[in-house]
PDB file of N, CA and C in Angstrom:
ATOM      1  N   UNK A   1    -152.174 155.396  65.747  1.00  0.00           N
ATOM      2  CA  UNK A   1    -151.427 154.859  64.612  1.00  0.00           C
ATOM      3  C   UNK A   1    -151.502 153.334  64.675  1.00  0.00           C
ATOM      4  N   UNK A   2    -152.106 152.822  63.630  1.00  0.00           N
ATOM      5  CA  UNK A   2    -151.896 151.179  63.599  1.00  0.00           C
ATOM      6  C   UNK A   2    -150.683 150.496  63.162  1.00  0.00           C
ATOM      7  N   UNK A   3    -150.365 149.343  63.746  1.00  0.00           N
ATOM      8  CA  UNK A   3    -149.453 148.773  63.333  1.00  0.00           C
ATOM      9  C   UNK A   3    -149.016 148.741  61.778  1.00  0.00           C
ATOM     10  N   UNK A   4    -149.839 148.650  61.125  1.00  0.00           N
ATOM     11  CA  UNK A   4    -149.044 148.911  59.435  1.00  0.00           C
ATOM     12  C   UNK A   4    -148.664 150.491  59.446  1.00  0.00           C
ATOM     13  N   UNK A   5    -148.759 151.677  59.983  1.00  0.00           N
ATOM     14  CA  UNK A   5    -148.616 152.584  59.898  1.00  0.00           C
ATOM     15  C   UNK A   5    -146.913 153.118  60.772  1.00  0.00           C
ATOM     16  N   UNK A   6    -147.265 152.001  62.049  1.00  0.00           N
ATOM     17  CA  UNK A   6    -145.830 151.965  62.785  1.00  0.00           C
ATOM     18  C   UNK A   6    -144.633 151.662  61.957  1.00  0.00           C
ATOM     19  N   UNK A   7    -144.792 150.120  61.636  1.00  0.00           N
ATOM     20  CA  UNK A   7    -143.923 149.913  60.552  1.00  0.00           C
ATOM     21  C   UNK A   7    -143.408 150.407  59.293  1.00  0.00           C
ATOM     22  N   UNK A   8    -143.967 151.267  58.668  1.00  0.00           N
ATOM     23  CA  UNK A   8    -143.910 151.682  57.909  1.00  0.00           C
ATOM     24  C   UNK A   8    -143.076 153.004  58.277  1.00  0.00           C
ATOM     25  N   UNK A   9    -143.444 153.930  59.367  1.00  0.00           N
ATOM     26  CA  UNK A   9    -142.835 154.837  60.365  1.00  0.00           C
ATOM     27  C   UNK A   9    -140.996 154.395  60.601  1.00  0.00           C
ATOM     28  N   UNK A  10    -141.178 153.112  61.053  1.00  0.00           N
ATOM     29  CA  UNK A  10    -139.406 153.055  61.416  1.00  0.00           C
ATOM     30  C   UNK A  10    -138.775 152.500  60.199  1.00  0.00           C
ATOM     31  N   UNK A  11    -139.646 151.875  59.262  1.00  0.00           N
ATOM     32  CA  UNK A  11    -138.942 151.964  57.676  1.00  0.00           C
ATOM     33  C   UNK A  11    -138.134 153.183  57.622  1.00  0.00           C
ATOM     34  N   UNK A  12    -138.838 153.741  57.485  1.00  0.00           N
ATOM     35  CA  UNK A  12    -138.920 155.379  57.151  1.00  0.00           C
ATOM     36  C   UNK A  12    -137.435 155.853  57.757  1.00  0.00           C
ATOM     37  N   UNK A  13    -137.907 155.458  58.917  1.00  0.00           N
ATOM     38  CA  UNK A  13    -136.691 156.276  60.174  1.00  0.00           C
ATOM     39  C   UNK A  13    -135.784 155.814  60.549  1.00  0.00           C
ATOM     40  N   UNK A  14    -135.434 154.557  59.977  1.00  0.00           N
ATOM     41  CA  UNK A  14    -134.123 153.660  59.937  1.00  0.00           C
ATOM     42  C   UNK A  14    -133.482 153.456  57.885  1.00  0.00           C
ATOM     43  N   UNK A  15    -131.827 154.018  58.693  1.00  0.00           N
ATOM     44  CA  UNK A  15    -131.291 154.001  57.255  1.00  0.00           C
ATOM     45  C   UNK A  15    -131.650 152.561  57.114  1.00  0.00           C
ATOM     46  N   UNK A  16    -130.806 151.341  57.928  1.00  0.00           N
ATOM     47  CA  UNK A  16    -130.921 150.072  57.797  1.00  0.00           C
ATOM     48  C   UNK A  16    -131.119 149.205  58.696  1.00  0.00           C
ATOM     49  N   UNK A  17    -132.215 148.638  58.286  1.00  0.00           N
ATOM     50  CA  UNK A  17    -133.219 147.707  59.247  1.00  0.00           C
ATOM     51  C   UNK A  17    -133.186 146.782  58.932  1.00  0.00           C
ATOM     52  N   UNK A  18    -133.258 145.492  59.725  1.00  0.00           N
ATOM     53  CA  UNK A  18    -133.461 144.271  59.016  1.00  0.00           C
ATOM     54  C   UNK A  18    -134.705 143.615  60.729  1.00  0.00           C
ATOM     55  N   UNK A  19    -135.677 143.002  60.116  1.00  0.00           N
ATOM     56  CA  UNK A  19    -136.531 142.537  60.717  1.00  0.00           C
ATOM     57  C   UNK A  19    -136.285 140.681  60.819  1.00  0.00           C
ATOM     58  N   UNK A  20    -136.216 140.098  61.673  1.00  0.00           N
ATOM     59  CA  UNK A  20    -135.260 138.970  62.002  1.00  0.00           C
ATOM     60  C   UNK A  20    -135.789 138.474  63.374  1.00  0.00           C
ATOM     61  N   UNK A  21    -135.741 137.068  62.934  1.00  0.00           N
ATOM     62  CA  UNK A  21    -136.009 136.070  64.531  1.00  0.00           C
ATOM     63  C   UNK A  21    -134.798 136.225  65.528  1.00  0.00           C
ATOM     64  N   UNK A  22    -135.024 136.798  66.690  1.00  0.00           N
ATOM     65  CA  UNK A  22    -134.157 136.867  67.335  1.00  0.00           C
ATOM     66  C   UNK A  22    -133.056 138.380  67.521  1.00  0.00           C
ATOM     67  N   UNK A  23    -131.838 138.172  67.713  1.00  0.00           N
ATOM     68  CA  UNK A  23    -131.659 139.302  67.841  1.00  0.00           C
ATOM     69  C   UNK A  23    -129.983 139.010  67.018  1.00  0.00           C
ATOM     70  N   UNK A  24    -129.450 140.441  66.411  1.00  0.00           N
ATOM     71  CA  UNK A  24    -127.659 140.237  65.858  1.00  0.00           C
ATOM     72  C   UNK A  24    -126.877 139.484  66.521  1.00  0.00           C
ATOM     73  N   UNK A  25    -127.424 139.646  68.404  1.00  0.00           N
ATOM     74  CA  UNK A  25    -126.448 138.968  69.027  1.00  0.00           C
ATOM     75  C   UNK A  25    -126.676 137.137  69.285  1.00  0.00           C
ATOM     76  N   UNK A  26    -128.067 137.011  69.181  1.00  0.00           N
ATOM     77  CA  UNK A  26    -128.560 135.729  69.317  1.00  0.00           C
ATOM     78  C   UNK A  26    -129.203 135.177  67.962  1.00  0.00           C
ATOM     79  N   UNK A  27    -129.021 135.217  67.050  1.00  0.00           N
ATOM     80  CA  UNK A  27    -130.098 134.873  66.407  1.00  0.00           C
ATOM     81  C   UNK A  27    -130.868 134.095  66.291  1.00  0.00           C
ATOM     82  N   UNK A  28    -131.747 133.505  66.115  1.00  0.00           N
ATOM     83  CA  UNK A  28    -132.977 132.464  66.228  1.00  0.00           C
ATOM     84  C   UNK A  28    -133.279 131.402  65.598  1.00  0.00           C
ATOM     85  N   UNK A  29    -132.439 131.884  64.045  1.00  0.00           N
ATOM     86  CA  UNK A  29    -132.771 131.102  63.036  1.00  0.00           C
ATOM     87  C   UNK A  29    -131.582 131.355  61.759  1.00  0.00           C
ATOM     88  N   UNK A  30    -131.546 130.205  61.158  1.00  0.00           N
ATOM     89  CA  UNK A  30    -130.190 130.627  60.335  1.00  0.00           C
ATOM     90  C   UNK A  30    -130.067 131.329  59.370  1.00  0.00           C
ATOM     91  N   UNK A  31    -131.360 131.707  58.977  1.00  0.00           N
ATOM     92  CA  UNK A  31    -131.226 132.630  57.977  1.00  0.00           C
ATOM     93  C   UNK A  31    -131.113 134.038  58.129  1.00  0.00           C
ATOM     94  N   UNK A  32    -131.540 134.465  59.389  1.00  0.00           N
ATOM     95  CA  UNK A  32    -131.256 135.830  59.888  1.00  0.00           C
ATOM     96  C   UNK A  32    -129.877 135.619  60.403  1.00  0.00           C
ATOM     97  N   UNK A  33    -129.119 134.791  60.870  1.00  0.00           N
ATOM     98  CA  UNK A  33    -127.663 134.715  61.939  1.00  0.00           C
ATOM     99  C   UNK A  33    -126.832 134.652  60.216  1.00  0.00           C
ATOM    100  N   UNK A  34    -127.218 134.507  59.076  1.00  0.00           N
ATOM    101  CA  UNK A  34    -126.792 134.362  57.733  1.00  0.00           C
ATOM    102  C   UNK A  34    -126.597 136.002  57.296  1.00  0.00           C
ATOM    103  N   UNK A  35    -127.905 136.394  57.668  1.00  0.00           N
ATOM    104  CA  UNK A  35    -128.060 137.708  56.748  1.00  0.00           C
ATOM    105  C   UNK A  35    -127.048 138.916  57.958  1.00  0.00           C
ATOM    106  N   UNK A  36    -127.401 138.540  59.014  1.00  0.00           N
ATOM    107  CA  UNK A  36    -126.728 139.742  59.847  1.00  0.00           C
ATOM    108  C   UNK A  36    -125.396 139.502  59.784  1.00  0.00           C
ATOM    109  N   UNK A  37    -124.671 138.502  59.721  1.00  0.00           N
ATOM    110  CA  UNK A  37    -123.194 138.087  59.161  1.00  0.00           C
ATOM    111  C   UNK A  37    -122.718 138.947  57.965  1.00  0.00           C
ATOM    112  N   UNK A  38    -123.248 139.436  56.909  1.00  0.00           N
ATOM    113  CA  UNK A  38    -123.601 139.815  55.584  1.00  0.00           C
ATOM    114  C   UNK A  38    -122.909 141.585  56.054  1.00  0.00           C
ATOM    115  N   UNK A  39    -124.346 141.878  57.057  1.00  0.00           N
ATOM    116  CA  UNK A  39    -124.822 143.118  57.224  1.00  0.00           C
ATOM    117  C   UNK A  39    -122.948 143.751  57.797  1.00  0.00           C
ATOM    118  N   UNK A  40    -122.421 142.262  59.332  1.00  0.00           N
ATOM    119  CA  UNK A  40    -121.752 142.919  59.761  1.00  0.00           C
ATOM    120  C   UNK A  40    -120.635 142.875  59.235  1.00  0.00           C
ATOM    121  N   UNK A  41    -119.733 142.085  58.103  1.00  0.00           N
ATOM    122  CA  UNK A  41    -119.295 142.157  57.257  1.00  0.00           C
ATOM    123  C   UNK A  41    -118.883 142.583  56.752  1.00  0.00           C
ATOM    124  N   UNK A  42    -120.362 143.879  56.532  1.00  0.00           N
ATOM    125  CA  UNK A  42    -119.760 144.865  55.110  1.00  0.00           C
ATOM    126  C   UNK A  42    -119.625 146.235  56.475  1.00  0.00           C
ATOM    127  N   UNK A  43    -119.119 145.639  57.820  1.00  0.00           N
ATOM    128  CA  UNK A  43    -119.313 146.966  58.689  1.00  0.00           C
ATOM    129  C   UNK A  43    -120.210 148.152  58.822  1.00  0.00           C
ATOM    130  N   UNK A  44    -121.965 147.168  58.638  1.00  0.00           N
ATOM    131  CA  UNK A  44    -122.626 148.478  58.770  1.00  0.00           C
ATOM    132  C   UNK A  44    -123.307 148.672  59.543  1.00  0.00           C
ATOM    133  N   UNK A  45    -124.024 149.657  59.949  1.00  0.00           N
ATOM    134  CA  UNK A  45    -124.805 150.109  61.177  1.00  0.00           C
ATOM    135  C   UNK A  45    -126.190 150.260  60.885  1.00  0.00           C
ATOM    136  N   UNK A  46    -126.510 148.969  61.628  1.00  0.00           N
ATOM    137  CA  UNK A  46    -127.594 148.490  61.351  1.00  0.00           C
ATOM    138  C   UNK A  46    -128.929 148.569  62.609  1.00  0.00           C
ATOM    139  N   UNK A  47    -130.417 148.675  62.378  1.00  0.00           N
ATOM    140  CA  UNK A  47    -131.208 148.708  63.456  1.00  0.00           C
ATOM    141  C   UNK A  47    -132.020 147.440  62.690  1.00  0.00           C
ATOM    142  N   UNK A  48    -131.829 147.017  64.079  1.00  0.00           N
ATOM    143  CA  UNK A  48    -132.947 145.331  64.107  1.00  0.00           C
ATOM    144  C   UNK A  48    -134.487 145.512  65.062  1.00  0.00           C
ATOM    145  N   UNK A  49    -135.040 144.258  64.516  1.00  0.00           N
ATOM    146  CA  UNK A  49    -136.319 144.583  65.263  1.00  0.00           C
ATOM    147  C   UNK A  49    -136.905 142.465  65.301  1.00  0.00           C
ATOM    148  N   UNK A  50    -136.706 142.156  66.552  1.00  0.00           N
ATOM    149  CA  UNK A  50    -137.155 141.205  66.699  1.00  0.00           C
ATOM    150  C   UNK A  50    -138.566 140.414  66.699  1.00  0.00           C
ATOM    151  N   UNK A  51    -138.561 139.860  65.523  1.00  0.00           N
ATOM    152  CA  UNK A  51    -140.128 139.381  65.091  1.00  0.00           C
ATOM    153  C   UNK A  51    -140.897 138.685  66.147  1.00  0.00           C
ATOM    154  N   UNK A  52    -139.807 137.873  66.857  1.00  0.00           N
ATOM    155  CA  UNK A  52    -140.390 136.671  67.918  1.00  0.00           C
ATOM    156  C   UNK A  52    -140.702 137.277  68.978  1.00  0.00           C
ATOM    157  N   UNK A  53    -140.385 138.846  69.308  1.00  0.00           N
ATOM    158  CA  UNK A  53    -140.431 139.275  70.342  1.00  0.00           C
ATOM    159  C   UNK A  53    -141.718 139.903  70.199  1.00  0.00           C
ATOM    160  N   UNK A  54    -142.678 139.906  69.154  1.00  0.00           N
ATOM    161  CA  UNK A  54    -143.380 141.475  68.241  1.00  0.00           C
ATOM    162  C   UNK A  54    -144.102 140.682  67.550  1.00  0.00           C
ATOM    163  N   UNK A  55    -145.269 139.968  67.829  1.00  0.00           N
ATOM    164  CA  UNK A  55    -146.270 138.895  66.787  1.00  0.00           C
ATOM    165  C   UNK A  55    -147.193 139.877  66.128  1.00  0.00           C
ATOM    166  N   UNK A  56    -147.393 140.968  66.722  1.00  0.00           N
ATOM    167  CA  UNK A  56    -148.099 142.086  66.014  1.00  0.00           C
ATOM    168  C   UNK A  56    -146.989 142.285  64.243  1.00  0.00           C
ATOM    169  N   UNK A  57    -146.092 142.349  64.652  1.00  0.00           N
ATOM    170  CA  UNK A  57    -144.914 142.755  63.372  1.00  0.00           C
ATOM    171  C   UNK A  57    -144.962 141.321  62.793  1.00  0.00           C
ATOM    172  N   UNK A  58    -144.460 140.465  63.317  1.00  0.00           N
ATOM    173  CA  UNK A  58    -144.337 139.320  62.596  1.00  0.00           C
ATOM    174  C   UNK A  58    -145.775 138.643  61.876  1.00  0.00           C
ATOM    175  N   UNK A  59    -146.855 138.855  61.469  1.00  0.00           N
ATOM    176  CA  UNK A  59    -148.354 139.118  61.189  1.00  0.00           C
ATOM    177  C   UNK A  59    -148.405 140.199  60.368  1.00  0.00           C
ATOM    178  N   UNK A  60    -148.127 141.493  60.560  1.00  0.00           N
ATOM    179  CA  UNK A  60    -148.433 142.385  59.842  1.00  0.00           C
ATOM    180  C   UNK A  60    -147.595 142.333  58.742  1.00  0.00           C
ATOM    181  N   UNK A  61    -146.132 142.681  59.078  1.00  0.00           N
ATOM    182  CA  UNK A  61    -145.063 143.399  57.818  1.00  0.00           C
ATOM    183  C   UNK A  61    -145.280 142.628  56.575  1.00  0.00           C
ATOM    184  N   UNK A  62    -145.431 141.141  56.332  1.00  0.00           N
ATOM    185  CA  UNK A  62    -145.042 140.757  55.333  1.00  0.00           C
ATOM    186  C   UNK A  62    -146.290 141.300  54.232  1.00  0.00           C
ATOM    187  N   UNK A  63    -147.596 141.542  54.602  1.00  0.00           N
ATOM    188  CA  UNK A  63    -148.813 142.442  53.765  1.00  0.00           C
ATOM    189  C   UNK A  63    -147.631 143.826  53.792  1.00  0.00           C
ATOM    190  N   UNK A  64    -147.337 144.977  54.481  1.00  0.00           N
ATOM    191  CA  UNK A  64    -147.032 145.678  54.302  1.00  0.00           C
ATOM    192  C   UNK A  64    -145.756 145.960  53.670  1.00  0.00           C
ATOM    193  N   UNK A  65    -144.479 144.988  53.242  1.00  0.00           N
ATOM    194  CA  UNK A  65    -143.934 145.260  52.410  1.00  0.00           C
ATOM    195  C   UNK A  65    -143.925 143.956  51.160  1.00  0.00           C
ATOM    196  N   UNK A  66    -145.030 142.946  50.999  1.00  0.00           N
ATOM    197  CA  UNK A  66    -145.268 142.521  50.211  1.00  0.00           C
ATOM    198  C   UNK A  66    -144.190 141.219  50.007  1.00  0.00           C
ATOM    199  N   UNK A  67    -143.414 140.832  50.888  1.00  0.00           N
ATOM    200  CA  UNK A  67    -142.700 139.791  50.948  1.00  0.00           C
ATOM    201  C   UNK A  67    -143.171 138.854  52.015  1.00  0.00           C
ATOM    202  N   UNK A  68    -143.126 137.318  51.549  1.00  0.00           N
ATOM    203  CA  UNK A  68    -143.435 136.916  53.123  1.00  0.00           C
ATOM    204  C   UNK A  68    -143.113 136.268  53.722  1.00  0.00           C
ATOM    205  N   UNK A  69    -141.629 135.732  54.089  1.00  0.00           N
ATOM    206  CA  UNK A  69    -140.839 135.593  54.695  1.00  0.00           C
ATOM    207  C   UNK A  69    -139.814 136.365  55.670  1.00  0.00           C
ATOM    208  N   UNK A  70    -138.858 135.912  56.284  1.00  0.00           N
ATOM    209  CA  UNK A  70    -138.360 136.409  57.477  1.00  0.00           C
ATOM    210  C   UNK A  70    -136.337 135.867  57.167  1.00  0.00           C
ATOM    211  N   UNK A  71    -135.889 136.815  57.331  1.00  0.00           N
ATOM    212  CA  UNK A  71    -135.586 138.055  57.311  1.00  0.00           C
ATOM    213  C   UNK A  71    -135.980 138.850  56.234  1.00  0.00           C
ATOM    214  N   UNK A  72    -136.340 140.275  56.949  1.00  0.00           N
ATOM    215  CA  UNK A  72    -136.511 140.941  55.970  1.00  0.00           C
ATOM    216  C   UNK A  72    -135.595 142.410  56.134  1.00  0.00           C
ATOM    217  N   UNK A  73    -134.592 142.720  54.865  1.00  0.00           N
ATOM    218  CA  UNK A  73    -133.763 144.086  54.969  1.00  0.00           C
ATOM    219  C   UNK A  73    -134.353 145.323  54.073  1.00  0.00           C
ATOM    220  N   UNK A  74    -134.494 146.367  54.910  1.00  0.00           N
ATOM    221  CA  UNK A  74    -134.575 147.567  54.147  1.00  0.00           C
ATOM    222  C   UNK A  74    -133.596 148.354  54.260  1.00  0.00           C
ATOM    223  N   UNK A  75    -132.726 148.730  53.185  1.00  0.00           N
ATOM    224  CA  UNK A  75    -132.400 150.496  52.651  1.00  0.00           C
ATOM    225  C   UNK A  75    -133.176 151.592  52.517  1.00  0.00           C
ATOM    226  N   UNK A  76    -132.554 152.558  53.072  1.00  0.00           N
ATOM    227  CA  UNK A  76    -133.286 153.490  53.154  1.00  0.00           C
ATOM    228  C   UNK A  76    -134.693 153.400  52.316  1.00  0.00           C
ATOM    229  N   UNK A  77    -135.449 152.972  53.144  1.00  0.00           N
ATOM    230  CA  UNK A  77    -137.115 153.009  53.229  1.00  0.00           C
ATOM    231  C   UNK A  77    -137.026 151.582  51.912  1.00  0.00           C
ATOM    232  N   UNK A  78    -136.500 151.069  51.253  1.00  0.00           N
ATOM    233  CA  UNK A  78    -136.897 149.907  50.391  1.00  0.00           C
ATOM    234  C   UNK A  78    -136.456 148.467  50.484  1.00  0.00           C
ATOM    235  N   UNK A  79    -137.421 147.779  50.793  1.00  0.00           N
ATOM    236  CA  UNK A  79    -136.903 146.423  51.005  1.00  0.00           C
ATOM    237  C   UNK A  79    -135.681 146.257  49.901  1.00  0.00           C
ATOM    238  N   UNK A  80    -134.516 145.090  50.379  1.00  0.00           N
ATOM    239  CA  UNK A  80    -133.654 144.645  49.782  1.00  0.00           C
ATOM    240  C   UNK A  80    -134.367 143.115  49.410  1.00  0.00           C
ATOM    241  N   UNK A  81    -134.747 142.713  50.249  1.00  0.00           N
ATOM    242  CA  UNK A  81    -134.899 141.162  50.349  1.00  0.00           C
ATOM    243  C   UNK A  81    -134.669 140.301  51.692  1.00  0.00           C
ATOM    244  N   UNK A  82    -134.603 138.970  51.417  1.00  0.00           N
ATOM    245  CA  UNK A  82    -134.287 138.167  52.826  1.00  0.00           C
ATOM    246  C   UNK A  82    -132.505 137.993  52.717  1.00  0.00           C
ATOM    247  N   UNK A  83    -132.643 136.402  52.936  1.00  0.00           N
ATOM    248  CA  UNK A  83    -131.462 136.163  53.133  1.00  0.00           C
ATOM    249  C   UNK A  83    -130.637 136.093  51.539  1.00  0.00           C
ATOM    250  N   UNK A  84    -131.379 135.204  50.884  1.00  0.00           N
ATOM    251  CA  UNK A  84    -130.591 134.787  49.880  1.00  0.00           C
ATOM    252  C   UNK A  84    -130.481 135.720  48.951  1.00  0.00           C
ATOM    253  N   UNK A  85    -130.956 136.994  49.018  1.00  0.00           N
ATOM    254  CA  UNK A  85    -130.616 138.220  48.248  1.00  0.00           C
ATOM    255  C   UNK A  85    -129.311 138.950  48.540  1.00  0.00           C
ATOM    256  N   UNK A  86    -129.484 139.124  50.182  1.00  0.00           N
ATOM    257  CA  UNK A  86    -128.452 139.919  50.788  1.00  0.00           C
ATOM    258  C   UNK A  86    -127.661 139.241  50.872  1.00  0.00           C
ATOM    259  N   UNK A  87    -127.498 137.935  50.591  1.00  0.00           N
ATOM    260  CA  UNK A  87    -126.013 137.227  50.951  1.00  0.00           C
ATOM    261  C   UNK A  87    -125.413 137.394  49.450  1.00  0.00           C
ATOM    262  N   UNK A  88    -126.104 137.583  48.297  1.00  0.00           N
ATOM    263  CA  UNK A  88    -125.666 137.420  47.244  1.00  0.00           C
ATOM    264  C   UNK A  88    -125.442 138.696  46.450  1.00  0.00           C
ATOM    265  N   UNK A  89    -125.597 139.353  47.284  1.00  0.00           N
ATOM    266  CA  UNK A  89    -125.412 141.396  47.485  1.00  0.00           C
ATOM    267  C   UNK A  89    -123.672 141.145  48.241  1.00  0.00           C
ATOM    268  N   UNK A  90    -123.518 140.553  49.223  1.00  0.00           N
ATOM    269  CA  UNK A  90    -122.193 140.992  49.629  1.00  0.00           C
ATOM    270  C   UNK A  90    -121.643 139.707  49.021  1.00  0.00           C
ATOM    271  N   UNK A  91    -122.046 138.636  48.604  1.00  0.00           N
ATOM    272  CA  UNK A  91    -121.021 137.865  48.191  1.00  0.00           C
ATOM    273  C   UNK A  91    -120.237 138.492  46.803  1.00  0.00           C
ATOM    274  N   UNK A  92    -121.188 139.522  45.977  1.00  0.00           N
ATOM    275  CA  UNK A  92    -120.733 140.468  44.743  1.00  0.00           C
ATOM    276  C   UNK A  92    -120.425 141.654  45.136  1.00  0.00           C
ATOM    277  N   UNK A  93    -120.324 141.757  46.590  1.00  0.00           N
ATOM    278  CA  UNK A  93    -119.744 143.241  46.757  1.00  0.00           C
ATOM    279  C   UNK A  93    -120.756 144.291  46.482  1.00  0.00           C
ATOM    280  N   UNK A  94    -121.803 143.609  45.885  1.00  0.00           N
ATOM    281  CA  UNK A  94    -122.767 145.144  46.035  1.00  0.00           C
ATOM    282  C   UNK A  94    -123.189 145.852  47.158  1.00  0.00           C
ATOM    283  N   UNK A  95    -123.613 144.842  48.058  1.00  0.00           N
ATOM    284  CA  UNK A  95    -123.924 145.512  49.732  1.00  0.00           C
ATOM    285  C   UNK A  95    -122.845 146.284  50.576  1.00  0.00           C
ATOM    286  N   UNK A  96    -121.547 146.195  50.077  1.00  0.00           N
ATOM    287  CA  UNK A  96    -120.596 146.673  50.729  1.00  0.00           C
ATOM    288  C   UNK A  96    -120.453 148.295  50.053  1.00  0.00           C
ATOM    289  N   UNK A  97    -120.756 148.023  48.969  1.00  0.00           N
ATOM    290  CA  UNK A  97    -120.976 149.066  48.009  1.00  0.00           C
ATOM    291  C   UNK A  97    -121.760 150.448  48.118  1.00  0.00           C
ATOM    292  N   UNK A  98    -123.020 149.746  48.459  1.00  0.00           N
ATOM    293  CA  UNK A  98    -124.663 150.348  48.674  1.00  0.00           C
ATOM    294  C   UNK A  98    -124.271 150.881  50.294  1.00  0.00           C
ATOM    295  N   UNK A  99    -124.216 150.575  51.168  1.00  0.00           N
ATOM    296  CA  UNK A  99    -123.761 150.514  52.316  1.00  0.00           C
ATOM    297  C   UNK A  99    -122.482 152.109  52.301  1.00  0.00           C
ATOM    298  N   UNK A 100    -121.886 151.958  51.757  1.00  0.00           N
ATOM    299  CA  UNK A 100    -120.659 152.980  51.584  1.00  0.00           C
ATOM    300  C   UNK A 100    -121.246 154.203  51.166  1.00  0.00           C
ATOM    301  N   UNK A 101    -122.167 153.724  49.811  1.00  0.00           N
ATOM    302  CA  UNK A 101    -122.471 154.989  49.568  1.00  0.00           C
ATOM    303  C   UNK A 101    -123.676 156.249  50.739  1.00  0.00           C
ATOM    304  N   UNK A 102    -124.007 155.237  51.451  1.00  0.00           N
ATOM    305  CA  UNK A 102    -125.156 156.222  51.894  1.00  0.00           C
ATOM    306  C   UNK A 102    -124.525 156.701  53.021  1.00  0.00           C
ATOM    307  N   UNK A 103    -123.217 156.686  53.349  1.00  0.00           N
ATOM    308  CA  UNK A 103    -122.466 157.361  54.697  1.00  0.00           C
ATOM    309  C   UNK A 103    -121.092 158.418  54.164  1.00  0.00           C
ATOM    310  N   UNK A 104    -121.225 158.365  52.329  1.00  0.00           N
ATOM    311  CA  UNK A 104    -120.583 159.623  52.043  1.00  0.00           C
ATOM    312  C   UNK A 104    -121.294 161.338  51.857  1.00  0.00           C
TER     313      UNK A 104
END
């Protein structure tokens, strides 16, 4: 399985992923320590995957989900966006929203 095929695999297999410099507990960069603020916020349970740790991922994903910047969040299997999407998802309450619904 090649790396676009991996990724695409834990898309798949994670309700919510966000791909990010660094890690929830450290973050790297402010726009991921922005977006995971967002994520934890709206209290959700989230799987991360550290780009800086993973140059294979950080190289590949942005061809494979067509964005190309860093952070990047998926819902179940569909990108949301980076930062300035998802911050503007819970600053309107939609992410808290979206988030709720997929754990009824």
């Amino acid at each position: 399985m090649d790396i676009s095929e991996k990724l695409k695999q834990q898309i798949k297999d994670n309700d919510l992923l966000i791909y990010m410099k660094g890690t929830p507990y450290e973050p790297r960069c402010g726009f991921s320590a922005k977006t995971v603020q967002a994520l934890i916020e709206c209290e959700a349970q989230f799987s991360y995957v550290d780009i800086l740790e993973n140059n294979d991922v950080r190289a590949t994903l942005p061809s494979v989900s067509d964005w190309p910047t860093f952070p990047q969040v998926f819902f179940q299997g569909e990108l949301i966006g980076g930062a300035d999407i998802v911050t503007q998802m819970h600053e309107s309450g939609e992410l808290k929203k979206m988030i709720a619904s997929s754990s009824e």
